[in-house]
N, C-alpha and C. Protein backbone atom coordinates (compact mmCIF):
# COMPACT_ATOMS: atom_id res chain seq x y z
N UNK A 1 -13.25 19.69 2.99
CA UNK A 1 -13.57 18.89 1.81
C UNK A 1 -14.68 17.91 2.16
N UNK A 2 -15.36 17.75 1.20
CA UNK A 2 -16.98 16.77 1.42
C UNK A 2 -16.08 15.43 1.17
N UNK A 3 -16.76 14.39 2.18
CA UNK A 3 -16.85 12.72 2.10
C UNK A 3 -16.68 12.55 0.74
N UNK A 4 -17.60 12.82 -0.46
CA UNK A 4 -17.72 12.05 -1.51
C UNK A 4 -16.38 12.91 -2.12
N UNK A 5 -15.99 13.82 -2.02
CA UNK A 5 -14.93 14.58 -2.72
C UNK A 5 -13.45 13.59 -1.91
N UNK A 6 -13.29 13.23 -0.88
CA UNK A 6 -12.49 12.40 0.00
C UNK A 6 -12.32 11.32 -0.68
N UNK A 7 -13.46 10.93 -1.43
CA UNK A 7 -13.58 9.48 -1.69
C UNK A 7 -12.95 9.38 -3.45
N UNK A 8 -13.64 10.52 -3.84
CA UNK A 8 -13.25 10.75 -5.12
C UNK A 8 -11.89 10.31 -5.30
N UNK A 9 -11.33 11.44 -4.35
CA UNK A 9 -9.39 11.67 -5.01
C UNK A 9 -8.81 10.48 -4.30
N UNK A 10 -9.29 9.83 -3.63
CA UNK A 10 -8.73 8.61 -3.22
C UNK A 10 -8.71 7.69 -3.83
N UNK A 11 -10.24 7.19 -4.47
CA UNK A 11 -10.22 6.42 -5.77
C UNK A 11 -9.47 6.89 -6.89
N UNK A 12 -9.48 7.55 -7.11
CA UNK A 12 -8.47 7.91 -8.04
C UNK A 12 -7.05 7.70 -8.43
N UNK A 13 -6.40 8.24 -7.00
CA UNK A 13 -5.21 8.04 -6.74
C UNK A 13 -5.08 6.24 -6.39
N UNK A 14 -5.70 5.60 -5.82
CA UNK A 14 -5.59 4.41 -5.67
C UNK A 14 -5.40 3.92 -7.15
N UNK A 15 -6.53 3.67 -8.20
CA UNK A 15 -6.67 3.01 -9.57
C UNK A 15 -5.82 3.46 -10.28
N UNK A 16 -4.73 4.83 -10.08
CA UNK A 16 -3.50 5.10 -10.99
C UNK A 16 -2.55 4.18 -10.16
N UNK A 17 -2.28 4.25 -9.04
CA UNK A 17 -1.48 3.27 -8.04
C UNK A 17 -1.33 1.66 -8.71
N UNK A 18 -2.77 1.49 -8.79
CA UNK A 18 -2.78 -0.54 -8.88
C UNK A 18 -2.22 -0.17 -10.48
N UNK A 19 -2.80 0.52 -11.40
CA UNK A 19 -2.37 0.34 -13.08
C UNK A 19 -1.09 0.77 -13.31
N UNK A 20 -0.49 1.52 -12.16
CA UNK A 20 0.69 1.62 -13.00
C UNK A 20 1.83 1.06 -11.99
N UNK A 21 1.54 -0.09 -10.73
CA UNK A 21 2.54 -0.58 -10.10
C UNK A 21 1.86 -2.55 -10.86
N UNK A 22 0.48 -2.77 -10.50
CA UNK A 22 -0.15 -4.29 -10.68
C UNK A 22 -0.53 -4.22 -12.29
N UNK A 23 -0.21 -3.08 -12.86
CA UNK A 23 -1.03 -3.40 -14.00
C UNK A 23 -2.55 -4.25 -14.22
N UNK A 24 -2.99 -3.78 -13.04
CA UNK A 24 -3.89 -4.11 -12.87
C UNK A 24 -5.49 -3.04 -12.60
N UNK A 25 -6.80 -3.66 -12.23
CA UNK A 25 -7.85 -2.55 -11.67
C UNK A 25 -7.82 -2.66 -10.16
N UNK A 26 -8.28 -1.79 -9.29
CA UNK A 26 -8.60 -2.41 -8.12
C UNK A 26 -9.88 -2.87 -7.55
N UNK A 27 -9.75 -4.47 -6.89
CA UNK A 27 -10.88 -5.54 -6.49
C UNK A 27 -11.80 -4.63 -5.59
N UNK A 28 -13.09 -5.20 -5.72
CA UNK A 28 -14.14 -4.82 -4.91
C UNK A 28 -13.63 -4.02 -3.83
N UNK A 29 -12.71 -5.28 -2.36
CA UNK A 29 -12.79 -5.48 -1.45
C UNK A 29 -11.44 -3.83 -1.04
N UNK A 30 -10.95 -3.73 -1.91
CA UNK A 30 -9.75 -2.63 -2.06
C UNK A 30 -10.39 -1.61 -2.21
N UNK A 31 -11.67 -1.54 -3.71
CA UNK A 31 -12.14 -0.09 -3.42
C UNK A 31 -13.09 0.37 -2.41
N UNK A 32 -13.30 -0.68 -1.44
CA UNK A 32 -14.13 -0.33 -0.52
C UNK A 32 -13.15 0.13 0.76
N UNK A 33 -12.23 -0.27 1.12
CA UNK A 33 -10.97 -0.18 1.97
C UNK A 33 -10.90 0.97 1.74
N UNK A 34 -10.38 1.36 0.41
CA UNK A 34 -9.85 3.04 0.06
C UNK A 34 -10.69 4.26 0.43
N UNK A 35 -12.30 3.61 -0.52
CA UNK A 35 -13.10 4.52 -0.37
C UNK A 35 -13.49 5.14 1.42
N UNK A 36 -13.51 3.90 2.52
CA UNK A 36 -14.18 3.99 3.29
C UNK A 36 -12.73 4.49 4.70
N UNK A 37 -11.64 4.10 4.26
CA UNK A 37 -10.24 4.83 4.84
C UNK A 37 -10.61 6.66 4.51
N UNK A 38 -10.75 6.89 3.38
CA UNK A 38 -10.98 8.54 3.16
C UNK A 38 -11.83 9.38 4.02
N UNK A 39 -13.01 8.02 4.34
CA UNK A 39 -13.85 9.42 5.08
C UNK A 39 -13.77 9.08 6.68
N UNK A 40 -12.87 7.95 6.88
CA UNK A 40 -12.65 7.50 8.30
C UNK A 40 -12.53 8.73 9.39
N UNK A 41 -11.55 9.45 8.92
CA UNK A 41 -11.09 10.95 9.73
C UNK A 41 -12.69 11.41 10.36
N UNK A 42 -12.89 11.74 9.16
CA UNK A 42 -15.09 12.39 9.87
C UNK A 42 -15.74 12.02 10.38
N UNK A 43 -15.57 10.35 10.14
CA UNK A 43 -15.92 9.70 10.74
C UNK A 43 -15.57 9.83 12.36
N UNK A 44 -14.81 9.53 12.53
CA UNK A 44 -14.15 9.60 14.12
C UNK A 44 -14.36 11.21 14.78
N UNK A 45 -14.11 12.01 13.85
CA UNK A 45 -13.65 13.16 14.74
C UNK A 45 -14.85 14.27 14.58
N UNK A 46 -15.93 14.02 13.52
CA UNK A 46 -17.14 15.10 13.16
C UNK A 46 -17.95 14.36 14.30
N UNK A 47 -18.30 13.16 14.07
CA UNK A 47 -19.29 12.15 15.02
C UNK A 47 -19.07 12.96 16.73
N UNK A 48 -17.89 12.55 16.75
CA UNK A 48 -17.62 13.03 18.39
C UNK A 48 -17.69 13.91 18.76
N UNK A 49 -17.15 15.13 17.88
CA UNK A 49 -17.12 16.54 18.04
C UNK A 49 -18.75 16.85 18.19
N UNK A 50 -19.33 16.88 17.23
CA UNK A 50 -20.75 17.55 16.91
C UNK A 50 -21.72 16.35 17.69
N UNK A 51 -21.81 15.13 17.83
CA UNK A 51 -22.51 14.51 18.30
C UNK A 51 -22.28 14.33 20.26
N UNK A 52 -21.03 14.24 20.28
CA UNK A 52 -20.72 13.76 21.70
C UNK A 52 -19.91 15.01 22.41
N UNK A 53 -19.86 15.83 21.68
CA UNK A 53 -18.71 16.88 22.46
C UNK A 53 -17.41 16.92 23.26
N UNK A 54 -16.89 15.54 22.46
CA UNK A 54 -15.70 15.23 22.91
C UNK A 54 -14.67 15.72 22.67
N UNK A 55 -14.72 16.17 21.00
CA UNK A 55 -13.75 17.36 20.70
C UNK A 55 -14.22 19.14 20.39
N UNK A 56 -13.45 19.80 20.84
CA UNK A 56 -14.06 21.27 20.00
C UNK A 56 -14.39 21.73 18.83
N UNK A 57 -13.44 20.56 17.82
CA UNK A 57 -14.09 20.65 16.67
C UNK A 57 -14.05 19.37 15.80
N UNK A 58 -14.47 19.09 14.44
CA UNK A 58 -14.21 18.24 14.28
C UNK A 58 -13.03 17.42 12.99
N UNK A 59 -11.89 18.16 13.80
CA UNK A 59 -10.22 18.27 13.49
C UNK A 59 -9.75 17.80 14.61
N UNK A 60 -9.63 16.34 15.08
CA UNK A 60 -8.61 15.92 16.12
C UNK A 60 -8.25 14.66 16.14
N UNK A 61 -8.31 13.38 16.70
CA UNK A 61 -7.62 12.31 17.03
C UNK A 61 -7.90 11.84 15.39
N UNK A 62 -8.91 11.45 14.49
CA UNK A 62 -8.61 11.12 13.24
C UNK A 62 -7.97 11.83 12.09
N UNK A 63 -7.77 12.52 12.27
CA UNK A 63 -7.24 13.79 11.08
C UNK A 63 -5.67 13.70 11.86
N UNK A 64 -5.58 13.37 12.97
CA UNK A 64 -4.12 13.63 13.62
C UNK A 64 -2.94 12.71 12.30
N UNK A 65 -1.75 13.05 11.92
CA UNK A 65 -0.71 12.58 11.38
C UNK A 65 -0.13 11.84 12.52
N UNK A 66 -0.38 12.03 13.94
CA UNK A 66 0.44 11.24 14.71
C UNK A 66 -0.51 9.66 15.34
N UNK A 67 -1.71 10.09 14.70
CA UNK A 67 -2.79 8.41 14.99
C UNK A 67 -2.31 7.82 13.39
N UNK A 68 -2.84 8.82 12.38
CA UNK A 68 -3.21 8.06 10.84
C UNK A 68 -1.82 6.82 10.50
N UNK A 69 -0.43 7.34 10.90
CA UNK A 69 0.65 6.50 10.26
C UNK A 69 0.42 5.45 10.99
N UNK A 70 0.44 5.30 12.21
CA UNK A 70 0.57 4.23 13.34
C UNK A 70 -1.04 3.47 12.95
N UNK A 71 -2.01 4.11 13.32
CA UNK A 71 -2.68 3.19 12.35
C UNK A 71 -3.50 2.84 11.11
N UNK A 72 -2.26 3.17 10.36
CA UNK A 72 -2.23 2.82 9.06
C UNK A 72 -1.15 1.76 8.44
N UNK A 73 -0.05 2.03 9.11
CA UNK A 73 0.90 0.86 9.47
C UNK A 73 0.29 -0.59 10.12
N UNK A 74 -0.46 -0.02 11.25
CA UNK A 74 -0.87 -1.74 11.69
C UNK A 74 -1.69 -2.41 10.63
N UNK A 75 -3.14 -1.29 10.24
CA UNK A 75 -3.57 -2.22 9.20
C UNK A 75 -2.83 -2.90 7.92
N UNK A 76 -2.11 -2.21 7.70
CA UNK A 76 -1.20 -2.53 6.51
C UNK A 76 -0.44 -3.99 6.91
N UNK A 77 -0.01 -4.38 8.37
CA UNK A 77 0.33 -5.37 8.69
C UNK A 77 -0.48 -6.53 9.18
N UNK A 78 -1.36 -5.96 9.16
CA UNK A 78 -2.80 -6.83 9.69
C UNK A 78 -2.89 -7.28 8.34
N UNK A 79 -3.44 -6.30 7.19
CA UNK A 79 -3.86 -7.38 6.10
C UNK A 79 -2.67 -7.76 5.35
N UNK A 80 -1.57 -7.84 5.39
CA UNK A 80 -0.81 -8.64 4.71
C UNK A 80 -0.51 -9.93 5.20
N UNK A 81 -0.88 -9.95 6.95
CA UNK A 81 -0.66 -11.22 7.83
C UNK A 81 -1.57 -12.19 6.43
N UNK A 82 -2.68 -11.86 6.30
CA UNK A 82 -3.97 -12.34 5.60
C UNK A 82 -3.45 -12.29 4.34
N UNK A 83 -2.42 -12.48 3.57
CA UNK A 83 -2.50 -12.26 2.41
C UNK A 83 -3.04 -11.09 1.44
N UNK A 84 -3.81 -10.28 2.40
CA UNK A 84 -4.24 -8.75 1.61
C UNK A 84 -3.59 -7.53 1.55
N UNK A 85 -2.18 -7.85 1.47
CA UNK A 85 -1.49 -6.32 1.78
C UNK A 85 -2.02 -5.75 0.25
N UNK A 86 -2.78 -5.64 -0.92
CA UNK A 86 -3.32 -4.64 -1.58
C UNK A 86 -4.25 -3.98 -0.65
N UNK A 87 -5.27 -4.32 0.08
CA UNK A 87 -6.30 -3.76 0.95
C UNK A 87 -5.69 -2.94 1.83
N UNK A 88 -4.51 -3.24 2.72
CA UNK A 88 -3.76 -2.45 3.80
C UNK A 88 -3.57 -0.98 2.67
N UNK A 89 -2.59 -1.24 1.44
CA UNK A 89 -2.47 -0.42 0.91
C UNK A 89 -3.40 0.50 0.72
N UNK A 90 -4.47 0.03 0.32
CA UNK A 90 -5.63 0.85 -0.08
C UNK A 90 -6.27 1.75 0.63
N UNK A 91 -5.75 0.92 2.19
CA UNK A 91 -6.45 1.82 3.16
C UNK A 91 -5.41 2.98 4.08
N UNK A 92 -4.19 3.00 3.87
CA UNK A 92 -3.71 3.49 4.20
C UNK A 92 -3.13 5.13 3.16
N UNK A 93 -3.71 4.45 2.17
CA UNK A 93 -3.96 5.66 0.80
C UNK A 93 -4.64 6.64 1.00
N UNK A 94 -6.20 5.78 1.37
CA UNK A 94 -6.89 6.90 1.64
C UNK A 94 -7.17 7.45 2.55
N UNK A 95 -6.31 6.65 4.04
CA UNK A 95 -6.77 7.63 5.14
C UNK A 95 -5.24 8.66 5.14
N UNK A 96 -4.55 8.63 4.58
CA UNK A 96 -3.15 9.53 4.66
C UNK A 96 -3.35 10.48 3.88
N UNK A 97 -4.23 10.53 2.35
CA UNK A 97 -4.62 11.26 1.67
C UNK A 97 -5.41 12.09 2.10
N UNK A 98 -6.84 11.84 3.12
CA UNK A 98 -7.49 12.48 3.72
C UNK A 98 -6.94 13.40 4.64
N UNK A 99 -5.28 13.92 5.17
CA UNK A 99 -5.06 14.92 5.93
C UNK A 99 -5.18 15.70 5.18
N UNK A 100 -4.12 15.50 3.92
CA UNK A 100 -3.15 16.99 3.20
C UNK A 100 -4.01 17.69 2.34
N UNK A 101 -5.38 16.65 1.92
CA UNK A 101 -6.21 17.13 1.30
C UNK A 101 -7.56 18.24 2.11
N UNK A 102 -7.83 18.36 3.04
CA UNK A 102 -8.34 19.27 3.90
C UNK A 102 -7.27 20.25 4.21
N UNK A 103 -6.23 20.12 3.87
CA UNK A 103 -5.38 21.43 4.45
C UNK A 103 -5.48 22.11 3.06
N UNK A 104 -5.37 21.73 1.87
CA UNK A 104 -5.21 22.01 0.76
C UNK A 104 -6.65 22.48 0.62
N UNK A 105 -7.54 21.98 0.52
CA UNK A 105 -9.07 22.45 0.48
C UNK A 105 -9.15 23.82 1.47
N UNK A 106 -8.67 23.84 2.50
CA UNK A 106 -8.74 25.14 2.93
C UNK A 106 -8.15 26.42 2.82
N UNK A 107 -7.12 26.12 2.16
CA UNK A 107 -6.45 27.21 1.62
C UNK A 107 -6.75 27.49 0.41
N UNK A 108 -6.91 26.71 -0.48
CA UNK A 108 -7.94 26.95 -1.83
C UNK A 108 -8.98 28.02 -1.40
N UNK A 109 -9.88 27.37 -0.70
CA UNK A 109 -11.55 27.85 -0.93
C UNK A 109 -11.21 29.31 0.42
N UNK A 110 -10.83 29.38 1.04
CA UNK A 110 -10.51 30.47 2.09
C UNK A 110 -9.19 30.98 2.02
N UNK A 111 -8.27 30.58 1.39
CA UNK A 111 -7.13 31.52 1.51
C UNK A 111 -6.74 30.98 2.87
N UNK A 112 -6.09 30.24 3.71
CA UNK A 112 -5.77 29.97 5.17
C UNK A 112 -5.36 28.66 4.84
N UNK A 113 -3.98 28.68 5.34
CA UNK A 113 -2.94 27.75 5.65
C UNK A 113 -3.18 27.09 6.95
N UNK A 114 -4.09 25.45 7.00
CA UNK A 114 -4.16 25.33 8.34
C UNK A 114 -3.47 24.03 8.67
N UNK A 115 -2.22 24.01 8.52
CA UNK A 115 -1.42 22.37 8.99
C UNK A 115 -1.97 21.95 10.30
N UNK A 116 -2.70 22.68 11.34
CA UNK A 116 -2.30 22.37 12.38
C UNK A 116 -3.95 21.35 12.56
N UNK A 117 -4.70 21.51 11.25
CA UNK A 117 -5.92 20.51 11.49
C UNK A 117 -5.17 19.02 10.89
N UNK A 118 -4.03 18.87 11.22
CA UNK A 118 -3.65 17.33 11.15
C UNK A 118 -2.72 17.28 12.50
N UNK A 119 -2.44 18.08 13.12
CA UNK A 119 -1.50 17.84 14.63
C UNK A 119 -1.49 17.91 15.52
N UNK A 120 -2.94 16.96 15.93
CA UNK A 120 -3.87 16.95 17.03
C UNK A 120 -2.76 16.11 17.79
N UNK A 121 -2.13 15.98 18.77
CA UNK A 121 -2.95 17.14 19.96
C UNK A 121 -1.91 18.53 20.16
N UNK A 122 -0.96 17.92 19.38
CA UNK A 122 0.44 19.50 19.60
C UNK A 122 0.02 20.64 19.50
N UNK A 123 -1.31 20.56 18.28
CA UNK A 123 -1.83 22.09 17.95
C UNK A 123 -3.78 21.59 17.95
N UNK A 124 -4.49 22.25 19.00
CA UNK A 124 -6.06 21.91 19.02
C UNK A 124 -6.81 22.71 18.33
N UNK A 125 -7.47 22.58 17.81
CA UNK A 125 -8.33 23.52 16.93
C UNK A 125 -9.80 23.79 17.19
N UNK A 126 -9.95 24.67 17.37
CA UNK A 126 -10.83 24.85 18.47
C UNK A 126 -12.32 25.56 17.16
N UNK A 127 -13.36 25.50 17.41
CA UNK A 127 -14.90 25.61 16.70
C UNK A 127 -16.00 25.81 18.05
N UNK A 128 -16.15 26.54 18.58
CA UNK A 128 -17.04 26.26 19.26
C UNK A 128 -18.66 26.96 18.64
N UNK A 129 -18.17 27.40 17.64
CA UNK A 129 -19.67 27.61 16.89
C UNK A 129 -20.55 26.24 16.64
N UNK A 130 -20.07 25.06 16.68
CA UNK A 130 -21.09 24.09 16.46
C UNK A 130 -21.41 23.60 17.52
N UNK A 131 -22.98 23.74 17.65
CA UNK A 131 -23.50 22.99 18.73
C UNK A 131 -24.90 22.25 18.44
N UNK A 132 -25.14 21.62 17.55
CA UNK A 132 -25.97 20.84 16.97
C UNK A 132 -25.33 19.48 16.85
N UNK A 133 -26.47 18.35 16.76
CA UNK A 133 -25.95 17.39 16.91
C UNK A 133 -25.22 17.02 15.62
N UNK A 134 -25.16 15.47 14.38
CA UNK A 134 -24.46 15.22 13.87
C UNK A 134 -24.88 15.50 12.37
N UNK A 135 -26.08 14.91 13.23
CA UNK A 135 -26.47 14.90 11.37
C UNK A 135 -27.12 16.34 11.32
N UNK A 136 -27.61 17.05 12.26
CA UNK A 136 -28.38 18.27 11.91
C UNK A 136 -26.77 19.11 11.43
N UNK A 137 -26.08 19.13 11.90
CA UNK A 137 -24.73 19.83 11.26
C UNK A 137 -24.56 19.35 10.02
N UNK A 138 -24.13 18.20 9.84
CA UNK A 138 -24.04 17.82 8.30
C UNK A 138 -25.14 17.99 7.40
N UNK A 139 -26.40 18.03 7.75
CA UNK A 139 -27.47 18.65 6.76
C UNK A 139 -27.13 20.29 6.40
N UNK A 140 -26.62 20.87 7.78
CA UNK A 140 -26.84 22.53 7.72
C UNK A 140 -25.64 22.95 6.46
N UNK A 141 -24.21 21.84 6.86
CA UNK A 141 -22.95 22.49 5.56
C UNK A 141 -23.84 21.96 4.59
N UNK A 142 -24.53 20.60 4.08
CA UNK A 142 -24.80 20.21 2.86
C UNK A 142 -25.77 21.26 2.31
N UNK A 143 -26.72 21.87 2.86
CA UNK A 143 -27.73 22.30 2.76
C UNK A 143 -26.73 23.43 1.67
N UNK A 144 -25.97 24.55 2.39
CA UNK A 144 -24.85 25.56 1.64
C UNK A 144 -24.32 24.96 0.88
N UNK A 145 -23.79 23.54 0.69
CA UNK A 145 -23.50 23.00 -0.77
C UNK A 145 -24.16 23.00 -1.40
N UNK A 146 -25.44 22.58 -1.50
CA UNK A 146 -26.06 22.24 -2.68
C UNK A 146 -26.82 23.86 -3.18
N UNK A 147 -26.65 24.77 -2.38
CA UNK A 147 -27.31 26.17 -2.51
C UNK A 147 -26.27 26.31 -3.57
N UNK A 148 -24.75 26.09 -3.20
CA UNK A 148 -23.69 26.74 -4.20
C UNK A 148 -24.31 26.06 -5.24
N UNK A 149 -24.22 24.84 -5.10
CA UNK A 149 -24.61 24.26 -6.95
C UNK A 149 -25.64 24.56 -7.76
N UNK A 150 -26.85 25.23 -6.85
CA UNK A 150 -28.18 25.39 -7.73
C UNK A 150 -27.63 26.91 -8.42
N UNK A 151 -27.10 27.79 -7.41
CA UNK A 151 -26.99 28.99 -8.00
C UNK A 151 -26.17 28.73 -9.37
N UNK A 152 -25.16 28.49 -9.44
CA UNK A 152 -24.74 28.15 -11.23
C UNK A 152 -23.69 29.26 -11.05
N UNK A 153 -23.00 29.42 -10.13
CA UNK A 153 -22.16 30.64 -9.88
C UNK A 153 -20.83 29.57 -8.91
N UNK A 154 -20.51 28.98 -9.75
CA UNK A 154 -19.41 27.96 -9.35
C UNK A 154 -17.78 28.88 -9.77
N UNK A 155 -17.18 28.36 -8.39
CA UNK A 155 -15.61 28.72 -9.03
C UNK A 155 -14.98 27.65 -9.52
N UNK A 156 -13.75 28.23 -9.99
CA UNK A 156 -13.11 27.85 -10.77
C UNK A 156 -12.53 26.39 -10.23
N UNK A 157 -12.28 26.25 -8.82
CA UNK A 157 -12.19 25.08 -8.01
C UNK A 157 -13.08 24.46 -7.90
N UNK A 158 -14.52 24.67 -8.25
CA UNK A 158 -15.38 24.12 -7.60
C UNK A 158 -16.04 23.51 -9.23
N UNK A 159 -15.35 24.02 -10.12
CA UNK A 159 -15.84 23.27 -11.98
C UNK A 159 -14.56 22.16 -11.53
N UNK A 160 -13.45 22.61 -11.45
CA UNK A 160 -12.59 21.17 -11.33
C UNK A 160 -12.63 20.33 -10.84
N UNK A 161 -13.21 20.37 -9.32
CA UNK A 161 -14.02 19.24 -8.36
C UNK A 161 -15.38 18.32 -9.57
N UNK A 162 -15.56 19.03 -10.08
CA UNK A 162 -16.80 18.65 -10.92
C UNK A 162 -16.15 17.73 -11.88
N UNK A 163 -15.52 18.05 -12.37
CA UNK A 163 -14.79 17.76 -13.85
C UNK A 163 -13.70 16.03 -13.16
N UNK A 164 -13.18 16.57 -11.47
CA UNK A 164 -12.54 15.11 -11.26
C UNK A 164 -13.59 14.26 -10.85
N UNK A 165 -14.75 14.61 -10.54
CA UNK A 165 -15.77 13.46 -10.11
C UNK A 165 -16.23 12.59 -11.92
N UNK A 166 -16.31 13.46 -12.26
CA UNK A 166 -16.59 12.91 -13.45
C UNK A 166 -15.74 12.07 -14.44
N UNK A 167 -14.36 12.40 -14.51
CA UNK A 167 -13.12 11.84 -15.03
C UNK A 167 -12.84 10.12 -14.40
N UNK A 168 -12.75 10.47 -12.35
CA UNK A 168 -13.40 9.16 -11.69
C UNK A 168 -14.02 8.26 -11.66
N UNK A 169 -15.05 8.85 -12.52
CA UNK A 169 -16.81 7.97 -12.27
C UNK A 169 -16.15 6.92 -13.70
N UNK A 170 -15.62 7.74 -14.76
CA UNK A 170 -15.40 7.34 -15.67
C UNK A 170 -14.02 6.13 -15.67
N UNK A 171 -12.73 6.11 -15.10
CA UNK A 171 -12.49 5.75 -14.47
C UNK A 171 -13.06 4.11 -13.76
N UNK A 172 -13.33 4.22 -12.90
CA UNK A 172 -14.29 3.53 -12.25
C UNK A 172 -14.86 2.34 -13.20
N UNK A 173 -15.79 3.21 -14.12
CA UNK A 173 -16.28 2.24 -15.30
C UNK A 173 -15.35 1.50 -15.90
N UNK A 174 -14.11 2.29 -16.36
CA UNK A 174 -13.25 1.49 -16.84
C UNK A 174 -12.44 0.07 -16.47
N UNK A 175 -12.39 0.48 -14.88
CA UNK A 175 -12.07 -0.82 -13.99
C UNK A 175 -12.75 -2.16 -13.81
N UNK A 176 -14.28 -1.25 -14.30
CA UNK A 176 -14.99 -2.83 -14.19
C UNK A 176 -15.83 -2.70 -13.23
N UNK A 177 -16.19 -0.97 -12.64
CA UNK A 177 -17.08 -0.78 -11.81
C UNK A 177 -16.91 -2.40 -10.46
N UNK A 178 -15.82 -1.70 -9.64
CA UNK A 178 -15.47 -2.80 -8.95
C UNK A 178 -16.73 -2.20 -7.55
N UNK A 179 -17.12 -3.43 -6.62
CA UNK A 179 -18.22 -3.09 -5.69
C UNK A 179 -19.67 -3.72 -6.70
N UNK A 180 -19.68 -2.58 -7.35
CA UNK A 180 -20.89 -3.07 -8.30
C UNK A 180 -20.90 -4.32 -9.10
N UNK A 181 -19.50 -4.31 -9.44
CA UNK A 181 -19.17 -5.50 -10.02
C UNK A 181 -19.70 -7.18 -9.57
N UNK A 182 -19.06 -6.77 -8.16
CA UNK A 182 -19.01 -7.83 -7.22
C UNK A 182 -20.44 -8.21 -6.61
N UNK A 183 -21.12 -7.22 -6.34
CA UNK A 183 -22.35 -7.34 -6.10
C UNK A 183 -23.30 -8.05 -7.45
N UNK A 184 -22.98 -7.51 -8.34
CA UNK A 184 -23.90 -8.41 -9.25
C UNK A 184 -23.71 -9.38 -9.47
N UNK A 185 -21.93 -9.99 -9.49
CA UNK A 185 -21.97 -11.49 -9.47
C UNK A 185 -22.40 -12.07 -8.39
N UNK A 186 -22.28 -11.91 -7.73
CA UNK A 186 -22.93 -12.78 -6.27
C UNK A 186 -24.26 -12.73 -6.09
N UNK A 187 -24.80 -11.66 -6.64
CA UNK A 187 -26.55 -11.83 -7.00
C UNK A 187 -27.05 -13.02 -7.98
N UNK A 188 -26.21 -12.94 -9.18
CA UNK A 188 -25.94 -13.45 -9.89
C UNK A 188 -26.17 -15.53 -9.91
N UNK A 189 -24.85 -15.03 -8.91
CA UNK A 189 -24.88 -16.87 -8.28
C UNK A 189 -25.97 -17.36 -7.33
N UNK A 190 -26.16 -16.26 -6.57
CA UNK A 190 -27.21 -16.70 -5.84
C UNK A 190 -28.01 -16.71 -6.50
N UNK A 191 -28.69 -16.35 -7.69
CA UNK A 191 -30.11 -16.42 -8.17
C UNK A 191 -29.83 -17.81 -9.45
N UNK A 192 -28.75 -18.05 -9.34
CA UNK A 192 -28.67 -19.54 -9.97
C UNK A 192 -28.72 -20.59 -9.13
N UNK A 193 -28.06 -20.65 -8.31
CA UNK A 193 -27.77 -21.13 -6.85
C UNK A 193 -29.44 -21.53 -6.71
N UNK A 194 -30.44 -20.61 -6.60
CA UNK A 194 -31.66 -20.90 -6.21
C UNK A 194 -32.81 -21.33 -7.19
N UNK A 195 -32.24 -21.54 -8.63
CA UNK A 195 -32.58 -22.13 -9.50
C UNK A 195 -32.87 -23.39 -10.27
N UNK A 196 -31.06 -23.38 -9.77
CA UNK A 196 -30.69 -24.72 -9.52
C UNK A 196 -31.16 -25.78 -8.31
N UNK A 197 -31.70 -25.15 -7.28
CA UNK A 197 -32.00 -26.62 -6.11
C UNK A 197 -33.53 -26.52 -6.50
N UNK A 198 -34.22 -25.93 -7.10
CA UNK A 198 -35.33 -25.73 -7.77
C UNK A 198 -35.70 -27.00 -9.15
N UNK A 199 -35.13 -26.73 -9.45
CA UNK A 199 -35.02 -27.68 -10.67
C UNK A 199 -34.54 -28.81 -9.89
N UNK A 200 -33.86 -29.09 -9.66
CA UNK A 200 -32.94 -30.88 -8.23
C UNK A 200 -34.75 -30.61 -8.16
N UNK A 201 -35.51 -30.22 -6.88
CA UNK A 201 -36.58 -30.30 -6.62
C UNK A 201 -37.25 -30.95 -6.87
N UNK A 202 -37.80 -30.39 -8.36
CA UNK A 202 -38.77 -31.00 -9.25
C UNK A 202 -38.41 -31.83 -10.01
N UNK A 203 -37.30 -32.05 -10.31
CA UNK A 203 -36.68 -33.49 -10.92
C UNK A 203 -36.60 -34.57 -10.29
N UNK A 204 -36.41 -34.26 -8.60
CA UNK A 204 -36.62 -35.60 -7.90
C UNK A 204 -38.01 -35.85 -7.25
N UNK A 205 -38.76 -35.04 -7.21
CA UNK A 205 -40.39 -34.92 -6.81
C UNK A 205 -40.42 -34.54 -5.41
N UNK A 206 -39.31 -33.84 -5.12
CA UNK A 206 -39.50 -33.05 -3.62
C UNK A 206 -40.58 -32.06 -3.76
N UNK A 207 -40.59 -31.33 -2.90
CA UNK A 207 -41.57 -30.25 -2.05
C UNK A 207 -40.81 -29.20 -1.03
């Protein structure tokens, strides 16, 4: 499953989470937690694999069920020390979401049942077809993504991926476009912020 597809069903599942436990949207600082917990796994384990050759493929110590609970649990106790146990939550959403959803993506799109790309190290999963560095690998799958999309010969999984990015995005808007949100107020203040000692300035005859 692609990062932004990771990120998708995570946001997702998070903003049904906060509305129907907080009755609430979720804050900036949460959808960035969620979003950026989802692609953590690739983070750790594509980087190393394809960049450093630390793993054979890049299915191991982040994708593991026996790292994600343990730490997903600490963060969860880390930010509630802080008063943020929504953020722990958020992030423990989307990096727990990020196993079952690659096992599920692979049996979809290939037909193959692969539990064992979450039970690193009991079961190793081995790729030794990649031997390019990180990003030349991630250009080479994107490159075959975006070939699928130009051709216009989409399956039936691959219109529904379409259809939840879009439902999301929408979504999203509804929350209040949180991130974006936050960013514009703080642009916002700051460009008053610098308005305001502007005006003080010239009202007191500074320079």
């Amino acid at each position: 499953m692609w990062p932004w597809e990771h990120a998708i069903v995570a946001y997702l599942a998070y903003s049904t989470f906060c509305h129907a436990i907080y009755r609430d949207s979720p804050s900036g600082l949460e959808a960035i937690a969620v979003v950026f917990a989802s692609v953590f796994p690739d983070l750790v384990d594509k980087l190393l694999a394809w960049e450093f050759g630390v793993f054979d493929a890049g299915y191991a110590l982040g994708h593991s069920v026996f790292a994600a609970v343990p730490i997903s649990i600490g963060i969860g106790l880390a930010a509630r020390s802080i008063d943020r146990s929504r953020v722990g939550i958020a992030f423990a959403l989307g990096y727990l979401l990020h196993l079952p959803a690659d096992v599920f993506d692979s049996y979809v799109r290939e037909g193959i049942f692969q539990p064992e790309l979450m039970l690193w190290p009991v079961v190793v999963v081995q790729d030794h077809s990649v031997n390019q560095g990180f990003v030349e690998q991630f250009l080479l799958f994107f490159s075959r993504y975006r070939d699928e999309l130009l051709t216009g010969d989409l399956t039936t999984y691959r219109w529904l991926q379409i259809g939840l990015a879009v439902f999301t995005a929408l979504l999203w808007l509804y929350d209040g476009a949180p991130v974006l949100r936050n960013l514009l107020r703080g642009s916002r203040r700051l460009l008053l912020g610098v308005i305001g000692n502007r005006r003080f300035d010239e009202s007191t005859g500074r320079r």
